[in-house]
C-alpha atoms as a PDB file:
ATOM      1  CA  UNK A   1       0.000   0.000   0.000  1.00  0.00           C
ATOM      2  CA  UNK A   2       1.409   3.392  -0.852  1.00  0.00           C
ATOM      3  CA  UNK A   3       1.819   5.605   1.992  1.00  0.00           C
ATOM      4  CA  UNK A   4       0.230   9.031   0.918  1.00  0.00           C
ATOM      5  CA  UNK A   5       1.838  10.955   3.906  1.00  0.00           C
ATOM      6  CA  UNK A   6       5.900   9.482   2.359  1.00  0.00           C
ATOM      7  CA  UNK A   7       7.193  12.511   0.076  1.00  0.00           C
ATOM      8  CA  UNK A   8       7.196  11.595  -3.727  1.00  0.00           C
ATOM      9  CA  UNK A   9       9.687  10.487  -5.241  1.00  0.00           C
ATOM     10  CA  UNK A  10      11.127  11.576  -8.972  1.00  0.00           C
ATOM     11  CA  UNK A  11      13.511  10.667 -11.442  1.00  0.00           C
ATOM     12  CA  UNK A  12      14.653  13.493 -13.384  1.00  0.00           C
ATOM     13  CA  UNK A  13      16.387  12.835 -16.376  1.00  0.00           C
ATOM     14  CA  UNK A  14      17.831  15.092 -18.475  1.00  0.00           C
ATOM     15  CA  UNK A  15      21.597  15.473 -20.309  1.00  0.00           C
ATOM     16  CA  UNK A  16      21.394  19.377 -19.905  1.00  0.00           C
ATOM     17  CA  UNK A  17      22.732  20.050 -16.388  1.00  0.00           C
ATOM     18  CA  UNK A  18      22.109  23.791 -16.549  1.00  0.00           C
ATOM     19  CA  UNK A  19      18.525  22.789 -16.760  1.00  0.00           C
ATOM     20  CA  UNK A  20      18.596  19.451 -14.321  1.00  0.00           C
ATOM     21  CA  UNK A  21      20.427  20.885 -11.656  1.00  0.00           C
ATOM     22  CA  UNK A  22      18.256  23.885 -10.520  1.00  0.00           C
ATOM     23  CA  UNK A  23      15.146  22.037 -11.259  1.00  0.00           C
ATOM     24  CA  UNK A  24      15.859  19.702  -9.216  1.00  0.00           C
ATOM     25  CA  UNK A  25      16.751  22.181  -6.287  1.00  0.00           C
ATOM     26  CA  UNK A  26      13.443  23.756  -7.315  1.00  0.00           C
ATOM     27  CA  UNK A  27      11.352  20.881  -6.357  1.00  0.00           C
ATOM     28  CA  UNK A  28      13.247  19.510  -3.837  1.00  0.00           C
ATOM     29  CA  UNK A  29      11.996  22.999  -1.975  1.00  0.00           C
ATOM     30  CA  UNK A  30       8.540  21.893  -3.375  1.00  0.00           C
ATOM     31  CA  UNK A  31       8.868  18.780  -0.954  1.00  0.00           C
ATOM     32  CA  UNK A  32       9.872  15.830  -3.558  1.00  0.00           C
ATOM     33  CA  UNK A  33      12.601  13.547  -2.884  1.00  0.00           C
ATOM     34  CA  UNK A  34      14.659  14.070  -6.589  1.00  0.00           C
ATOM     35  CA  UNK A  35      16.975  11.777  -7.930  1.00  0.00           C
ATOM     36  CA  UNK A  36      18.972  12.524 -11.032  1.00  0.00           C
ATOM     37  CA  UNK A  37      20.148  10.881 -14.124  1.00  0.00           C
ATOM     38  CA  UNK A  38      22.232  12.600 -17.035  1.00  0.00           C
ATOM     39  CA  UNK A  39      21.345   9.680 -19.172  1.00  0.00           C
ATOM     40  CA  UNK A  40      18.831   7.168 -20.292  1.00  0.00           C
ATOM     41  CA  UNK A  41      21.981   4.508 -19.393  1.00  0.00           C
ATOM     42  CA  UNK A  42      22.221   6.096 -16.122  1.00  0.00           C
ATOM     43  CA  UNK A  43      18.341   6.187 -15.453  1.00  0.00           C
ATOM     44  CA  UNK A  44      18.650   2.892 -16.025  1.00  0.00           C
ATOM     45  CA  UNK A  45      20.950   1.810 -13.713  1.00  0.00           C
ATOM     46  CA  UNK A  46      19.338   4.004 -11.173  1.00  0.00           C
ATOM     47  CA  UNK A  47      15.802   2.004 -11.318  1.00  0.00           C
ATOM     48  CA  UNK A  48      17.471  -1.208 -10.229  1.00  0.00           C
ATOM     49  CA  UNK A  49      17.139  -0.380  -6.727  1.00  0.00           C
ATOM     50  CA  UNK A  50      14.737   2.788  -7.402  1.00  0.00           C
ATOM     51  CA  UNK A  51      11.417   2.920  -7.588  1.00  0.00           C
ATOM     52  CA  UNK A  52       9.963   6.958  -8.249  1.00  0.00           C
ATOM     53  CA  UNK A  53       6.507   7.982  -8.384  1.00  0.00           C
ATOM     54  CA  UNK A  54       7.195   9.329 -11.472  1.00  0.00           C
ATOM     55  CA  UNK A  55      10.112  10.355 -13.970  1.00  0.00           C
ATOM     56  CA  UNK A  56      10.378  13.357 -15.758  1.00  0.00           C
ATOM     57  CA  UNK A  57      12.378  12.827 -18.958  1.00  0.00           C
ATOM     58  CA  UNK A  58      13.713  14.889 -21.399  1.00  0.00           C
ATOM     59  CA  UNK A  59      13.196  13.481 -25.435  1.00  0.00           C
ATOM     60  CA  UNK A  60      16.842  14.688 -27.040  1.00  0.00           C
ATOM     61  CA  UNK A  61      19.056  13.364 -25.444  1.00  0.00           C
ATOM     62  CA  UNK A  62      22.979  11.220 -26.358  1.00  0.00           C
ATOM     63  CA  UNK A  63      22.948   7.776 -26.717  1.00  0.00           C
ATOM     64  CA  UNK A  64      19.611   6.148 -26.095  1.00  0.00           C
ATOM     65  CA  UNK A  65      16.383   8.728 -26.605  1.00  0.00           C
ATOM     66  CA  UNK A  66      14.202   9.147 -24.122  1.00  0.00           C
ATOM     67  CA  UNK A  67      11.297   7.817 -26.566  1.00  0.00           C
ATOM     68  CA  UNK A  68      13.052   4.607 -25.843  1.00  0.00           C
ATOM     69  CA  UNK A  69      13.416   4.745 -22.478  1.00  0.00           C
ATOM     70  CA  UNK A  70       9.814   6.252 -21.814  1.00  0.00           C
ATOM     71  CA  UNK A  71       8.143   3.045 -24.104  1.00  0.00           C
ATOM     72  CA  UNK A  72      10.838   0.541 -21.680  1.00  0.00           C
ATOM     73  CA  UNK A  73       9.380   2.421 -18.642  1.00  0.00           C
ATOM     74  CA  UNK A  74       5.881   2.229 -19.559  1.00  0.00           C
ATOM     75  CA  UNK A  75       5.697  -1.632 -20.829  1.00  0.00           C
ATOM     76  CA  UNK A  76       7.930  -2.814 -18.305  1.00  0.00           C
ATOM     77  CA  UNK A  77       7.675  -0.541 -14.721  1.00  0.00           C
ATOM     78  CA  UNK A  78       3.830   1.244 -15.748  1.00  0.00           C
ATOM     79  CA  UNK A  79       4.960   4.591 -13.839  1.00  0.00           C
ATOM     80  CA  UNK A  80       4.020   7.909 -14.970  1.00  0.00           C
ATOM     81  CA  UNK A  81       6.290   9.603 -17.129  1.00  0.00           C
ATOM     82  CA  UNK A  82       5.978  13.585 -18.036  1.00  0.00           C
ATOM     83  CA  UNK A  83       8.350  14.527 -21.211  1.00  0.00           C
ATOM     84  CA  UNK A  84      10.660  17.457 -21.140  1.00  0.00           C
ATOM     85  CA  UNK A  85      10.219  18.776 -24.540  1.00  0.00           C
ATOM     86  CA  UNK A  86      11.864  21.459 -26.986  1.00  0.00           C
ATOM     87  CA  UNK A  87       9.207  23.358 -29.270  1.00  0.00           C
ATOM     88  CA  UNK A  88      10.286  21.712 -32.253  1.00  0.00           C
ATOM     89  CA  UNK A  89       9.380  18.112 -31.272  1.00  0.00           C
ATOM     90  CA  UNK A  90       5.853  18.150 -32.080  1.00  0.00           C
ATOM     91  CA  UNK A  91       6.185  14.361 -33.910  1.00  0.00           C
ATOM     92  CA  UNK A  92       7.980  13.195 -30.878  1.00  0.00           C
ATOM     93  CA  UNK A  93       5.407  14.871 -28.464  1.00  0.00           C
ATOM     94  CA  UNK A  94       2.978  12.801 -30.603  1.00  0.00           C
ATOM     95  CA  UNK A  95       4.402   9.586 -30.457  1.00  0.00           C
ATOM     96  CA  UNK A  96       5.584  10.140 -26.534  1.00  0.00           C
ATOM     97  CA  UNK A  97       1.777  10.149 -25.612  1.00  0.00           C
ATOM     98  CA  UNK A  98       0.807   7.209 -27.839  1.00  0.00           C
ATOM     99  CA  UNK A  99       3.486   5.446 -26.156  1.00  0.00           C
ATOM    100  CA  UNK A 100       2.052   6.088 -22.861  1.00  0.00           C
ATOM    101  CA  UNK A 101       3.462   9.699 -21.708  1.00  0.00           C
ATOM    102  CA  UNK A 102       1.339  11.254 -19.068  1.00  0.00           C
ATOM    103  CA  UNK A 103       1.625  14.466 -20.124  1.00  0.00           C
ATOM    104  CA  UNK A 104       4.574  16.608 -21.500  1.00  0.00           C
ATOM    105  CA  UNK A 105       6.109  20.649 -20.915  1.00  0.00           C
ATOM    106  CA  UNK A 106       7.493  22.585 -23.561  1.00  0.00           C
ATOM    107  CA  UNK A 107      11.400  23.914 -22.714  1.00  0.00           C
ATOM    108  CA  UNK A 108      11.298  26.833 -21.549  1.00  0.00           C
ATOM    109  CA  UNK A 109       8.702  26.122 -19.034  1.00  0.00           C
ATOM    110  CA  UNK A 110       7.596  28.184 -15.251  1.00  0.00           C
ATOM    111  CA  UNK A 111       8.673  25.910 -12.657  1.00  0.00           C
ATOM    112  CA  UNK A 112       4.976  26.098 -11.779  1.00  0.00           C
ATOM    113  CA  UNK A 113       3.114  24.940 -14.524  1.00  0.00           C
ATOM    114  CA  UNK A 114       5.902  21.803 -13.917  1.00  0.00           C
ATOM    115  CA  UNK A 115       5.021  21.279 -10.881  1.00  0.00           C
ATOM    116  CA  UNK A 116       1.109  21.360 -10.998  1.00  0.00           C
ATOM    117  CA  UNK A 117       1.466  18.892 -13.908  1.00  0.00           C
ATOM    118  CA  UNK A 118       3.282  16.835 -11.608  1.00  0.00           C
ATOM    119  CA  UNK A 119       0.376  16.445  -9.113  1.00  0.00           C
ATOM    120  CA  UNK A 120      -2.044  15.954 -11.859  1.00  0.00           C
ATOM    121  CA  UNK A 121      -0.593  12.761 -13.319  1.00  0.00           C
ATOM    122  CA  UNK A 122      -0.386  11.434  -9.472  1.00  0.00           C
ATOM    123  CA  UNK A 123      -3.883  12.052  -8.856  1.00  0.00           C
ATOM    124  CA  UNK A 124      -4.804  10.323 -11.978  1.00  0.00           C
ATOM    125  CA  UNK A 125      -2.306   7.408 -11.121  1.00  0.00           C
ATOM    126  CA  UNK A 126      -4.165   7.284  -7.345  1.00  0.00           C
ATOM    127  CA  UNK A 127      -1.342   8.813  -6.151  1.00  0.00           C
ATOM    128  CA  UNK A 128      -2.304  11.357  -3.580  1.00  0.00           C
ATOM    129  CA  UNK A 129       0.033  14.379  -3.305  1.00  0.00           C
ATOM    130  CA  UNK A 130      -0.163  16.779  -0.109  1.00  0.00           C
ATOM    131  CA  UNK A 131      -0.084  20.370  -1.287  1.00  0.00           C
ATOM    132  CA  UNK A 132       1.841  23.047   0.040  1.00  0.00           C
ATOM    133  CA  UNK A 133       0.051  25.198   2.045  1.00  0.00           C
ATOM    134  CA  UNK A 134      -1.641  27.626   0.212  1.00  0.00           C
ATOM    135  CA  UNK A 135      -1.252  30.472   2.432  1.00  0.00           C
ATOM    136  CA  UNK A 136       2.166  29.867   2.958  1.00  0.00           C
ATOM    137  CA  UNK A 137       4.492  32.912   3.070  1.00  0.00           C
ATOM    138  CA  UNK A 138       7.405  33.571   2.347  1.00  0.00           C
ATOM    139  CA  UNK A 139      10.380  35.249   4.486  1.00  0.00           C
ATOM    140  CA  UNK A 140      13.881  36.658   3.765  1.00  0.00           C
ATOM    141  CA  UNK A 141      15.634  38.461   6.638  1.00  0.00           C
ATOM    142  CA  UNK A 142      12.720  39.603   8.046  1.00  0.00           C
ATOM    143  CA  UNK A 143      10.319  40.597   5.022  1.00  0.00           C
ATOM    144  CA  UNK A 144       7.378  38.769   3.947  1.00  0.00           C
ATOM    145  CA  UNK A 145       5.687  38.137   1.069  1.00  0.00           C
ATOM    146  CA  UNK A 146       1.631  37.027   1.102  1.00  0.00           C
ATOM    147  CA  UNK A 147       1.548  35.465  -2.458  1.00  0.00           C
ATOM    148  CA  UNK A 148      -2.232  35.015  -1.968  1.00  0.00           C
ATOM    149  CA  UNK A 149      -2.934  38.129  -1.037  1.00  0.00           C
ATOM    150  CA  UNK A 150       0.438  39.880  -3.095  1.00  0.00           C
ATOM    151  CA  UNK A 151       1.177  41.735   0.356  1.00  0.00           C
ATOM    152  CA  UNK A 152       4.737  42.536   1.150  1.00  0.00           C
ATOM    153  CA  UNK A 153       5.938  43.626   4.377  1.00  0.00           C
ATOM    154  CA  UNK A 154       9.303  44.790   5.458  1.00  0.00           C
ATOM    155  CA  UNK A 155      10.775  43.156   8.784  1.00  0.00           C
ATOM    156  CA  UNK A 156       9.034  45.764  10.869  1.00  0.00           C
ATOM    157  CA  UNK A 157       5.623  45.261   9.740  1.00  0.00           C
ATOM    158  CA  UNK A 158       4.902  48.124   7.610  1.00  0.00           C
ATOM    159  CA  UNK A 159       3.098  46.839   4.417  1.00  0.00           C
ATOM    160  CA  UNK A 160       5.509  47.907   1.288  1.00  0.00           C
ATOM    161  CA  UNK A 161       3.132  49.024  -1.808  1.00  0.00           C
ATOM    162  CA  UNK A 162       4.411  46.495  -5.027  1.00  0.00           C
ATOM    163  CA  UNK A 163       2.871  46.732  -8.481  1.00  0.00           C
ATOM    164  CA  UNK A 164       2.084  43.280 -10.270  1.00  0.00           C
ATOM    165  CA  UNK A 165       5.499  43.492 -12.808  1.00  0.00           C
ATOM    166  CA  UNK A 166       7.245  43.513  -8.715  1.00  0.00           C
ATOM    167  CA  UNK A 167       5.488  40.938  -7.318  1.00  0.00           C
ATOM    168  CA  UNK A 168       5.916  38.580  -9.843  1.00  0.00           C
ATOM    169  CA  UNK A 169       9.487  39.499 -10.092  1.00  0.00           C
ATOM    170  CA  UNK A 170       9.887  39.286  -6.337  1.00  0.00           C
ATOM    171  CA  UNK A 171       8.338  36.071  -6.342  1.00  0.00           C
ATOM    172  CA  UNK A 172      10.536  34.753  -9.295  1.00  0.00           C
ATOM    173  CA  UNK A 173      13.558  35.333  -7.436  1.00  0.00           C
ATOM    174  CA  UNK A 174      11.851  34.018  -3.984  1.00  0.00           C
ATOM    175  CA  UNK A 175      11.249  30.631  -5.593  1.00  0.00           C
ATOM    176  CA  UNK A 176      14.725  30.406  -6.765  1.00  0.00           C
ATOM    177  CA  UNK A 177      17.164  32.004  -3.822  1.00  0.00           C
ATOM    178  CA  UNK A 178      21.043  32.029  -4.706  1.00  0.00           C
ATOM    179  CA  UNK A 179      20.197  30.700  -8.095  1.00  0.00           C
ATOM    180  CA  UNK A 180      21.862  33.186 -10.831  1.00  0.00           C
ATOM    181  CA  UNK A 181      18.506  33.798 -13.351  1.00  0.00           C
ATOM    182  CA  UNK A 182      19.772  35.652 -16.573  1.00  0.00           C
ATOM    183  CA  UNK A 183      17.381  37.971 -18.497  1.00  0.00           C
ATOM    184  CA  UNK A 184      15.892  35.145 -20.605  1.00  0.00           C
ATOM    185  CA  UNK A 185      14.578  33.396 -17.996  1.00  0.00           C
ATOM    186  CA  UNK A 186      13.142  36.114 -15.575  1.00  0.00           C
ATOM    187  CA  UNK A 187      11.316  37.041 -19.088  1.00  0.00           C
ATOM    188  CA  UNK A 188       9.892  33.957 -19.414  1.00  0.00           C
ATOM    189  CA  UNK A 189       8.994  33.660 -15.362  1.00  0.00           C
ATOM    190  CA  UNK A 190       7.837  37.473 -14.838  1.00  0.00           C
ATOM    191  CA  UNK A 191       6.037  38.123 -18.184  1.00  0.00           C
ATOM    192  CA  UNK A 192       6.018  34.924 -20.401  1.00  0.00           C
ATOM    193  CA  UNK A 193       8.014  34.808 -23.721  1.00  0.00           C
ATOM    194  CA  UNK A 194       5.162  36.245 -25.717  1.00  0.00           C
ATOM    195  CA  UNK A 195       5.375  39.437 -24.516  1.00  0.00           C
ATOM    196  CA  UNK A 196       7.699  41.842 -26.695  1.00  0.00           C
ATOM    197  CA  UNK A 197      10.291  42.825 -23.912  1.00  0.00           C
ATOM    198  CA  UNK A 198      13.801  43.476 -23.902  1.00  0.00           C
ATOM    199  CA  UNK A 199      16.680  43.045 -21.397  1.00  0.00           C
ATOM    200  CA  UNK A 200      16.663  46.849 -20.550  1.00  0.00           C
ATOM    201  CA  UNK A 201      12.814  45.740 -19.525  1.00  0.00           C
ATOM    202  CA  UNK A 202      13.991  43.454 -16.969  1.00  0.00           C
ATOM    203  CA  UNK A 203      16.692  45.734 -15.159  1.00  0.00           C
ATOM    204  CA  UNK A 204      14.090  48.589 -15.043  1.00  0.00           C
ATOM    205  CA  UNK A 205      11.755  46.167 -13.152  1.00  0.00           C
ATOM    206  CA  UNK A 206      14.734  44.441 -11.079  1.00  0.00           C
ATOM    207  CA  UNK A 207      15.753  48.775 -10.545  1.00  0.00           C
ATOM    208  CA  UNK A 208      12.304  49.853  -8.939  1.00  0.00           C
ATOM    209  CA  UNK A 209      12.148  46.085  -7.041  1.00  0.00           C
ATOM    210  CA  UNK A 210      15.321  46.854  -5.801  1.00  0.00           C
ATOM    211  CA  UNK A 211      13.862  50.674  -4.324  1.00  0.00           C
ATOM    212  CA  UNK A 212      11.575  48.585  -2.488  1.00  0.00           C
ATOM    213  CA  UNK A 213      13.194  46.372  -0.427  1.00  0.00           C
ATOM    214  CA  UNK A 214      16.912  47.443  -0.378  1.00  0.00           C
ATOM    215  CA  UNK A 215      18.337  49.394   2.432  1.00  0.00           C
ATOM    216  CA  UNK A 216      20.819  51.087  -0.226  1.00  0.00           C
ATOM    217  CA  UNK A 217      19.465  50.262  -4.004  1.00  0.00           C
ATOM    218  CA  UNK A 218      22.806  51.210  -5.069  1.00  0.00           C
ATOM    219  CA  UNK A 219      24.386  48.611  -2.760  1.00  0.00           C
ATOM    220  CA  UNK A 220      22.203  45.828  -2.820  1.00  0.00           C
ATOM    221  CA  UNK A 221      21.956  43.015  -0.436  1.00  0.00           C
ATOM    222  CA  UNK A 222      19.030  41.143  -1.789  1.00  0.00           C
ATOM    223  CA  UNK A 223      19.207  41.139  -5.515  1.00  0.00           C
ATOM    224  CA  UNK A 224      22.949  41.305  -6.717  1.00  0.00           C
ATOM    225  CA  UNK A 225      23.840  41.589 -10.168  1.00  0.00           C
ATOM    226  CA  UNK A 226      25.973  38.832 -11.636  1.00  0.00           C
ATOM    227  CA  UNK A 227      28.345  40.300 -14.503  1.00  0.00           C
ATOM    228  CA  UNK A 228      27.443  38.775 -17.874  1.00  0.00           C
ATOM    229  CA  UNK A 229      24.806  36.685 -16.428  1.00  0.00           C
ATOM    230  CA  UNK A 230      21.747  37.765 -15.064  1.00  0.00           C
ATOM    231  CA  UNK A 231      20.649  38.662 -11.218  1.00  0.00           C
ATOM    232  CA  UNK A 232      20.618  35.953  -7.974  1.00  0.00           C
ATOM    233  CA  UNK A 233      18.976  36.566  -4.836  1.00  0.00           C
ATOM    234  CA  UNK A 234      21.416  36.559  -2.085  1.00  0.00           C
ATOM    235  CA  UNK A 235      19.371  36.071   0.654  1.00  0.00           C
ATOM    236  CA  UNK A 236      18.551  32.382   2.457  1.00  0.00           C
ATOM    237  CA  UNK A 237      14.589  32.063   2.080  1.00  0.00           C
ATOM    238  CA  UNK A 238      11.977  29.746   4.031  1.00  0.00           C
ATOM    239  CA  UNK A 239       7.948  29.266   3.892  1.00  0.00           C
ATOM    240  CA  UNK A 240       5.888  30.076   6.775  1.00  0.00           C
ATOM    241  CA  UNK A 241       2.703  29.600   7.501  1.00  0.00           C
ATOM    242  CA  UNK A 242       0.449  32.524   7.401  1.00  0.00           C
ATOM    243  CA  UNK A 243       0.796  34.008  11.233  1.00  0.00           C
ATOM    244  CA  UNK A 244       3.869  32.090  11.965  1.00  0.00           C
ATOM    245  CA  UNK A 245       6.790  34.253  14.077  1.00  0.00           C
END
């Protein structure tokens, strides 16, 4: 009998380490247990003595595909697979599902939609997945953030006015603390990549973000810029519940 209350368990397989290795931080903060695998070899040899709740596999990768390892995993082990697809592997995408892929994300994809995806295929597979709490906070050295109610206060209480462009950049950089996030990808989290912005768009938002919450904008603490590559949030950051000290 599974034990709904035991933390899931993943398999995350992918060859692209700049993409495996802070996703897998990012839902190991999200409560799963993540193991890794650079390789459908190496995935391999990891299910011997593992047994996930569900493996997330990219399609493109060296040696053997992950086609072929998602049909092996679905004939031979029946757990849920999502596939981590590029935008040009429609056909693949195709044949993944008729294979017996759960469900699939399109690279470059919010962390979010990844993870709510996730929980869907569970359910469906009876596998119940405990939430995190919805009202959960979050705090850095003292300052909260209400994502429910898009309330930030600073560590002595005072609520701190944010527009929408700051919250959702705040809460980009929340999710992913000491992570370095270059312009690309804070598009894609704050504002999706439809929308026709530029990198200049992103420091003016990260500029007036930074006028809010930074004792000395010019000397930030928080949000530090990392030369040639994007922005990282310096500070350590937890989730509280909603009232917690």
């Amino acid at each position: 009998m599974v034990d709904d209350h035991a933390p899931v368990t993943l398999l995350l397989v992918d060859d692209e380490a700049t993409l495996r290795e802070p996703l897998a931080e990012y839902l190991a903060r999200q409560g799963f247990v993540v193991h890794e695998a650079e390789s459908a070899a190496r995935a391999r040899s990891s299910l011997v003595e593992l047994t996930p709740d569900l493996v997330l596999l990219d399609i493109m990768m060296p040696g053997e595909d992950g086609l072929s390892l998602c049909r092996h995993l679905v004939e031979t082990r029946e757990l849920p697979v999502i596939l981590l697809t590029a935008k040009g592997e429609a056909t693949d995408r195709i044949i993944g599902l008729e294979i017996g892929a759960d469900d699939y994300v399109t690279k470059p994809f919010e962390p979010r939609e990844l993870v709510a995806r996730i929980r869907s295929v569970l359910r469906r597979a009876g596998r119940a997945v405990a939430a995190p709490e919805e009202d959960a906070q979050y705090e850095f050295e003292g300052w909260r953030l209400d994502p429910m109610k898009r309330k930030l206060t600073d560590p002595e209480g005072v609520l701190v006015s944010i527009s929408t462009a700051e919250f959702r950049m705040l809460r980009a950089f929340l999710d992913n603390p000491k992570q370095v996030l270059d312009r690309d990808r804070l598009l894609d989290m704050v504002q999706g990549r439809e929308a026709q912005l530029f990198d200049r768009a992103v420091d003016n938002q990260v500029s007036r973000l930074r006028r809010k919450i930074e004792a000395d904008s010019k000397n930030p603490q928080f949000i530090l810029t990392v030369r040639g590559g994007g922005y990282r949030f310096g500070a350590s950051v937890k989730r509280v519940a909603a009232g917690e000290n």
